[in-house]
C-alpha atoms as a PDB file:
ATOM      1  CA  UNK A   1     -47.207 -52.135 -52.336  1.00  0.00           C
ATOM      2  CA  UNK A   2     -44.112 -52.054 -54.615  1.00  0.00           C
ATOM      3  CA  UNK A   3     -46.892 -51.216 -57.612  1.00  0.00           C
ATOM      4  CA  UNK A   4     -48.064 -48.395 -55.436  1.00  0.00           C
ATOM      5  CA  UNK A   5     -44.433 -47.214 -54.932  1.00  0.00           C
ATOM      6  CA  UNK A   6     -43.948 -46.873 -59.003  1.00  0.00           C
ATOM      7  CA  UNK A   7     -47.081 -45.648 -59.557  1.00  0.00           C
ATOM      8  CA  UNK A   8     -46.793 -42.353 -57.409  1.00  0.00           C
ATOM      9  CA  UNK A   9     -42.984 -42.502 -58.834  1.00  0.00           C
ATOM     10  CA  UNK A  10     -44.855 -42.185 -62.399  1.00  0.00           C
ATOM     11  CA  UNK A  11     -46.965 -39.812 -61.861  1.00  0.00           C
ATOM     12  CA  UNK A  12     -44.094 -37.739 -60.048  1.00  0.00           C
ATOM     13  CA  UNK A  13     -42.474 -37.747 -63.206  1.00  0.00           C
ATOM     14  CA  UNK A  14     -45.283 -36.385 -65.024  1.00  0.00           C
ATOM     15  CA  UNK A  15     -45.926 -33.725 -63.096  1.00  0.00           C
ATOM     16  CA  UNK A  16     -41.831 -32.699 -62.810  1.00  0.00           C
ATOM     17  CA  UNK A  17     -42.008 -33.152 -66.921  1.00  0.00           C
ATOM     18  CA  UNK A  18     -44.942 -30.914 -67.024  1.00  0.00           C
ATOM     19  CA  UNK A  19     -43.273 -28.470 -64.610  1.00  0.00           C
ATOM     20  CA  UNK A  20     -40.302 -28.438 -66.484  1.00  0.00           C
ATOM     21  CA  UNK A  21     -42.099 -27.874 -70.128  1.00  0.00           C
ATOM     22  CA  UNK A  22     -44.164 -24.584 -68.385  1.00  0.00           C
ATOM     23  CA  UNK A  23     -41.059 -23.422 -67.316  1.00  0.00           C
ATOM     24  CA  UNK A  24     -39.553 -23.834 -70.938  1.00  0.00           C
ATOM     25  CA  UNK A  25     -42.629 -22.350 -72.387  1.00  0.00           C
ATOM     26  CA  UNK A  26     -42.777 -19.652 -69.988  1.00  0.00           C
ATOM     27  CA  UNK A  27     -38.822 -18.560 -70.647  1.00  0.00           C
ATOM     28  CA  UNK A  28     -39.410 -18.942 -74.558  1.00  0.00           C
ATOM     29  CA  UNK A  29     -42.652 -16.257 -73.998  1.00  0.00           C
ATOM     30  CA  UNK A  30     -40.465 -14.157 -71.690  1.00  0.00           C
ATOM     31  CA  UNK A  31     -37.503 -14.421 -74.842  1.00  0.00           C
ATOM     32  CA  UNK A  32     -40.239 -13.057 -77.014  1.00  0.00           C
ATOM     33  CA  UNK A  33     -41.663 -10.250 -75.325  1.00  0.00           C
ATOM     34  CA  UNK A  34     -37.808  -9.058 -74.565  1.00  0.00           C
ATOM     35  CA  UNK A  35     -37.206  -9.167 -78.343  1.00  0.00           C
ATOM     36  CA  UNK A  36     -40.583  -7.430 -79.287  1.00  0.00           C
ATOM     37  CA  UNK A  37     -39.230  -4.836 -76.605  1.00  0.00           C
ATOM     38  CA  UNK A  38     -35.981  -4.558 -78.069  1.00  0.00           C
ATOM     39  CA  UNK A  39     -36.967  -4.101 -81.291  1.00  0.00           C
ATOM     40  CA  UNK A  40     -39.202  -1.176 -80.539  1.00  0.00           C
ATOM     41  CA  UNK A  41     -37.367   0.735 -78.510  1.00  0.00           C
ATOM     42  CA  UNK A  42     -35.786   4.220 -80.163  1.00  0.00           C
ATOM     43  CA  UNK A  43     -33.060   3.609 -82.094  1.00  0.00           C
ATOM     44  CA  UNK A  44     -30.934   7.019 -83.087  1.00  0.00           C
ATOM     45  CA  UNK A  45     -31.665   8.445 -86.022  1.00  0.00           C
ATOM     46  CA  UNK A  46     -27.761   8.218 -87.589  1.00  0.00           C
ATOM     47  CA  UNK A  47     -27.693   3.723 -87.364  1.00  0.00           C
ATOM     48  CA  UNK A  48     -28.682   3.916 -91.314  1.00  0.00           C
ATOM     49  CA  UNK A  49     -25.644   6.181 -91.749  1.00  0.00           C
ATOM     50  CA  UNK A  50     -22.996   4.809 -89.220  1.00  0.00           C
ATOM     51  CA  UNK A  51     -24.245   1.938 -86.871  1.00  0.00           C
ATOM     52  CA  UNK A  52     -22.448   3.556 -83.970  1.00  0.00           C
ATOM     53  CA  UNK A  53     -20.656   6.770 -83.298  1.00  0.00           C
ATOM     54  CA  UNK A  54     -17.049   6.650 -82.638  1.00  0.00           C
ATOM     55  CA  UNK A  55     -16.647   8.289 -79.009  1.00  0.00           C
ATOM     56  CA  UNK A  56     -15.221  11.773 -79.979  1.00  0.00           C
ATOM     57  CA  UNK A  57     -18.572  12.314 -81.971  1.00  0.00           C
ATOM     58  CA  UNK A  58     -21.959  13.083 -80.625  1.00  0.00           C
ATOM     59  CA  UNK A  59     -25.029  14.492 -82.739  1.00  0.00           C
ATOM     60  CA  UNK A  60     -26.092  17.855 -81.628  1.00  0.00           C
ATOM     61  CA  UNK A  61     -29.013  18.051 -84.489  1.00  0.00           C
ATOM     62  CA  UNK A  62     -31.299  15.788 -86.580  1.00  0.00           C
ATOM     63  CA  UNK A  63     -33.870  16.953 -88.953  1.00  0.00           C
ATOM     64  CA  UNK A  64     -35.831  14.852 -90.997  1.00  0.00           C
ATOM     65  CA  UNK A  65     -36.941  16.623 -94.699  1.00  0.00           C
ATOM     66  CA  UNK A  66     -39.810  15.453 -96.855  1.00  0.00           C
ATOM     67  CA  UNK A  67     -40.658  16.534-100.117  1.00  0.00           C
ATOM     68  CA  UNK A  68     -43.622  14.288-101.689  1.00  0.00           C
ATOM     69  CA  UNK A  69     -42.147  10.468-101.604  1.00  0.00           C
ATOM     70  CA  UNK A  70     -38.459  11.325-101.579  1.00  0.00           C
ATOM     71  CA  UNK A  71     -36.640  12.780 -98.455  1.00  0.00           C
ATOM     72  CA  UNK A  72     -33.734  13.905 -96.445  1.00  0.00           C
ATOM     73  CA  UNK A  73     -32.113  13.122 -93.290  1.00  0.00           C
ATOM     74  CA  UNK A  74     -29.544  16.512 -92.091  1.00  0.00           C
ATOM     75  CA  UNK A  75     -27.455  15.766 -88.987  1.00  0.00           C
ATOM     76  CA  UNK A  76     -24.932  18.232 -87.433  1.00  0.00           C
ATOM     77  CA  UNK A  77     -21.844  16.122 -85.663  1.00  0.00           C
ATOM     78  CA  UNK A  78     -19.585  17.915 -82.908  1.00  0.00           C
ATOM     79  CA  UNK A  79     -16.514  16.013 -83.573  1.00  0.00           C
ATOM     80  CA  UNK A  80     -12.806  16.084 -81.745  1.00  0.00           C
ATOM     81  CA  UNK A  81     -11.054  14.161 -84.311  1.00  0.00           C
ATOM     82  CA  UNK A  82     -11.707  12.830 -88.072  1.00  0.00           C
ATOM     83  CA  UNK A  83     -12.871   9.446 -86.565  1.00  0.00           C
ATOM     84  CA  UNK A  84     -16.575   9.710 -87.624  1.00  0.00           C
ATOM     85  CA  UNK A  85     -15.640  10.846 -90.939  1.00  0.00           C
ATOM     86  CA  UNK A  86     -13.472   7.933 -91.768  1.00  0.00           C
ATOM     87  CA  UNK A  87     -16.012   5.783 -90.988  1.00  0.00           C
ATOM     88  CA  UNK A  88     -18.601   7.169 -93.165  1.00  0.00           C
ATOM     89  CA  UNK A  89     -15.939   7.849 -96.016  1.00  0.00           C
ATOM     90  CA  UNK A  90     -14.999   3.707 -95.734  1.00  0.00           C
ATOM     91  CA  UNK A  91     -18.916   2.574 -95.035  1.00  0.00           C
ATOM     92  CA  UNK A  92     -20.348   4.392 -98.034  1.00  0.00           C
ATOM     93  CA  UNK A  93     -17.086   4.660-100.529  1.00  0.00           C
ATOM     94  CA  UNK A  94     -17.162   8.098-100.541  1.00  0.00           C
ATOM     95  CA  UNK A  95     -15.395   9.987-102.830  1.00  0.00           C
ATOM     96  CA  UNK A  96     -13.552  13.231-101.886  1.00  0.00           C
ATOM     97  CA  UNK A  97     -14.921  16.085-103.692  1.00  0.00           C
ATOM     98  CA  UNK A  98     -13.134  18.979-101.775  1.00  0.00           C
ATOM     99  CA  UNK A  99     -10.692  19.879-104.821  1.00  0.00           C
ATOM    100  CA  UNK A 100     -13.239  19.137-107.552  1.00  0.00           C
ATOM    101  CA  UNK A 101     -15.580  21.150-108.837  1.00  0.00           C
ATOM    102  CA  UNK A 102     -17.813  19.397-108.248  1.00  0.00           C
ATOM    103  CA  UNK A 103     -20.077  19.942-105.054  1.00  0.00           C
ATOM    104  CA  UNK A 104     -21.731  17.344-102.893  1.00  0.00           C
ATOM    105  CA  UNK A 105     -25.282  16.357-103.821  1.00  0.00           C
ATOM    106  CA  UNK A 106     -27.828  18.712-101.970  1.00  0.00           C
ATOM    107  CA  UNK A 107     -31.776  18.818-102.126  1.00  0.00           C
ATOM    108  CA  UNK A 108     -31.628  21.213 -99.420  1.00  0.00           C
ATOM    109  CA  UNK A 109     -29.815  24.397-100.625  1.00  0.00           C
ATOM    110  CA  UNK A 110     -33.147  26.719-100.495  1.00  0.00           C
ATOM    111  CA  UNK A 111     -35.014  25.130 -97.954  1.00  0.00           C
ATOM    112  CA  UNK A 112     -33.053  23.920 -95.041  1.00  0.00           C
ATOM    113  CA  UNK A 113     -33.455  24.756 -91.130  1.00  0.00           C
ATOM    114  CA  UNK A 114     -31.475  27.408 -89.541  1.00  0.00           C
ATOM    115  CA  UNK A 115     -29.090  25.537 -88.281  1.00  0.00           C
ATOM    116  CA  UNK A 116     -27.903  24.028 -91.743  1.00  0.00           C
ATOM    117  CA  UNK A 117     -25.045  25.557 -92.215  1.00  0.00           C
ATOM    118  CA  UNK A 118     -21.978  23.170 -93.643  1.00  0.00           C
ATOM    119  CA  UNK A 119     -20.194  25.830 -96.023  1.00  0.00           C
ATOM    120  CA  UNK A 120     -20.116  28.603 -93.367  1.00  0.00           C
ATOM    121  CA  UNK A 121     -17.231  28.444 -92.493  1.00  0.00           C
ATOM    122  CA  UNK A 122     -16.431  27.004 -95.617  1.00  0.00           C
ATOM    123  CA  UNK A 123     -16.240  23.439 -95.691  1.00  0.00           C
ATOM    124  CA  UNK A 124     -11.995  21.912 -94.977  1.00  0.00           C
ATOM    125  CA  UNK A 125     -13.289  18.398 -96.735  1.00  0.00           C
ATOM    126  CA  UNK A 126     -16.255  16.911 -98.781  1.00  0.00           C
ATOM    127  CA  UNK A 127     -16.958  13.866 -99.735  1.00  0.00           C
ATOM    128  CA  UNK A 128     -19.968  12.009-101.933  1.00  0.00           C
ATOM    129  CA  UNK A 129     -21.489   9.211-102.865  1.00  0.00           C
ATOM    130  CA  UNK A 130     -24.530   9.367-105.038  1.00  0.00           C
ATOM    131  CA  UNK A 131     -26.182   6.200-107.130  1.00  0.00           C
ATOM    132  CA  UNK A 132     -28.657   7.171-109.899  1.00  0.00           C
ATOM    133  CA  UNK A 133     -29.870   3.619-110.358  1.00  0.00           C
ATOM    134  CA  UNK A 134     -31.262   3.527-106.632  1.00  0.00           C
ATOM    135  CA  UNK A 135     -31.866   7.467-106.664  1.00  0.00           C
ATOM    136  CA  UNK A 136     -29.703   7.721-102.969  1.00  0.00           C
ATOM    137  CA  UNK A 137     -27.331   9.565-101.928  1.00  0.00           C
ATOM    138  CA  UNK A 138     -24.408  10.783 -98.950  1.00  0.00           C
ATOM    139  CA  UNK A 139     -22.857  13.938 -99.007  1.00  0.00           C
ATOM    140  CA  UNK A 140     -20.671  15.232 -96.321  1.00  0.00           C
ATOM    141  CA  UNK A 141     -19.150  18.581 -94.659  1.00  0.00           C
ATOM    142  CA  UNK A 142     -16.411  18.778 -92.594  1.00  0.00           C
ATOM    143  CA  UNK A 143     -15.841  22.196 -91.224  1.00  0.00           C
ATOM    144  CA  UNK A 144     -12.153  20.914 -89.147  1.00  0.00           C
ATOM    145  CA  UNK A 145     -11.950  24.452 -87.437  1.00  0.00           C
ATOM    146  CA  UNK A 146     -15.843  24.068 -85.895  1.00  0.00           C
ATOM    147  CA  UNK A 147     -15.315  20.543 -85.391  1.00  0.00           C
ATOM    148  CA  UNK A 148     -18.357  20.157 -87.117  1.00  0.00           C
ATOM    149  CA  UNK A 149     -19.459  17.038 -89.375  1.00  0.00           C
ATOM    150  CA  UNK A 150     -22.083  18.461 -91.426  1.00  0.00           C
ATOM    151  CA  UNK A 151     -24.109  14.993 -92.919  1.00  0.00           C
ATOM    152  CA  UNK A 152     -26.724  14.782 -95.675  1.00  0.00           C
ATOM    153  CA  UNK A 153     -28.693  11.490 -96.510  1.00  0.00           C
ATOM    154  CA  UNK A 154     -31.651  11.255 -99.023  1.00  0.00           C
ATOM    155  CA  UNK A 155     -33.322   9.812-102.138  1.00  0.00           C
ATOM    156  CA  UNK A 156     -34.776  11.623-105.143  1.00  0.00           C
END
C-alpha cells in the first residue's frame, strides 16, 4: 500500500511539473506575440528626430518627400515655448545659423507642399546640422511669433 501511496504521489508530480512547464511555455508565447504587437504598432513619424515631444509641442503636419533613393521628412510643430527646439538643437548638435549667411540645408525650396512655409514670417532662429560623409542632414525654423517649429530631415 505505502508503494501505491508514492506511486500516485509520483505521478502527481509529473503531471503538476508538466502543468507548470505549459504554463511557462504558454506565458513565454503570450511575451512574444505582445512584443511582435508592440513592435508593429504606428510609431509617429518625428521618434527618428526627437524620441518624444516635450508637452508644449504637438505636430500639426508630416510629409514625407522622395526624390529617386534620397528623401525628406517636413514636419510643422505648434510650439508654446522653445522646449522642442532645445532638444533637437542638443540631440543633433545643431549649429545656429540665424546670423550667418549661411542658410539651413534645403532639398525642398521648389517643390514643397503648401503648407511649407518656415521663412514666412521670416524665420526668429535656425539651426543645422549637415554631414557630407553620411549625406544627412537637420535643418530647422523657428518662426517664435507663429509658434511654429518648422523641421527638415533628409539624405542626398
Amino acid at each position: 500500500m505505502t508503494q501505491d501511496c508514492s506511486t500516485k504521489q509520483s505521478k502527481g508530480n509529473v503531471r503538476s511539473r508538466r502543468s507548470t512547464c505549459r504554463l511557462i511555455l504558454a506565458f513565454g508565447m503570450l511575451l512574444a506575440v505582445a512584443y511582435g504587437v508592440i513592435r508593429v504598432l504606428p510609431r509617429p513619424p518625428y521618434v527618428h528626430v526627437v524620441d518624444e515631444l516635450p508637452i508644449s509641442a504637438r505636430l500639426v503636419r508630416h510629409e514625407l518627400i522622395r526624390h529617386g533613393v534620397d528623401c525628406c521628412h517636413l514636419f510643422e510643430f505648434s510650439c508654446s515655448d522653445a522646449a522642442l527646439r532645445d532638444r533637437l538643437v542638443t540631440r543633433w548638435q545643431l549649429r545656429d545659423l540665424t546670423r550667418s549667411k549661411e542658410p539651413p540645408v534645403s532639398f525642398v525650396a521648389s517643390a514643397h507642399p503648401d503648407w511649407w512655409t518656415p521663412d514666412t514670417p521670416a524665420a526668429t532662429h535656425k539651426f543645422g546640422w549637415r554631414d557630407d560623409d553620411s549625406e544627412s542632414y537637420v535643418s530647422v525654423w523657428e518662426q517664435s511669433e507663429t509658434g511654429r517649429l518648422y523641421v527638415e530631415v533628409g539624405n542626398w
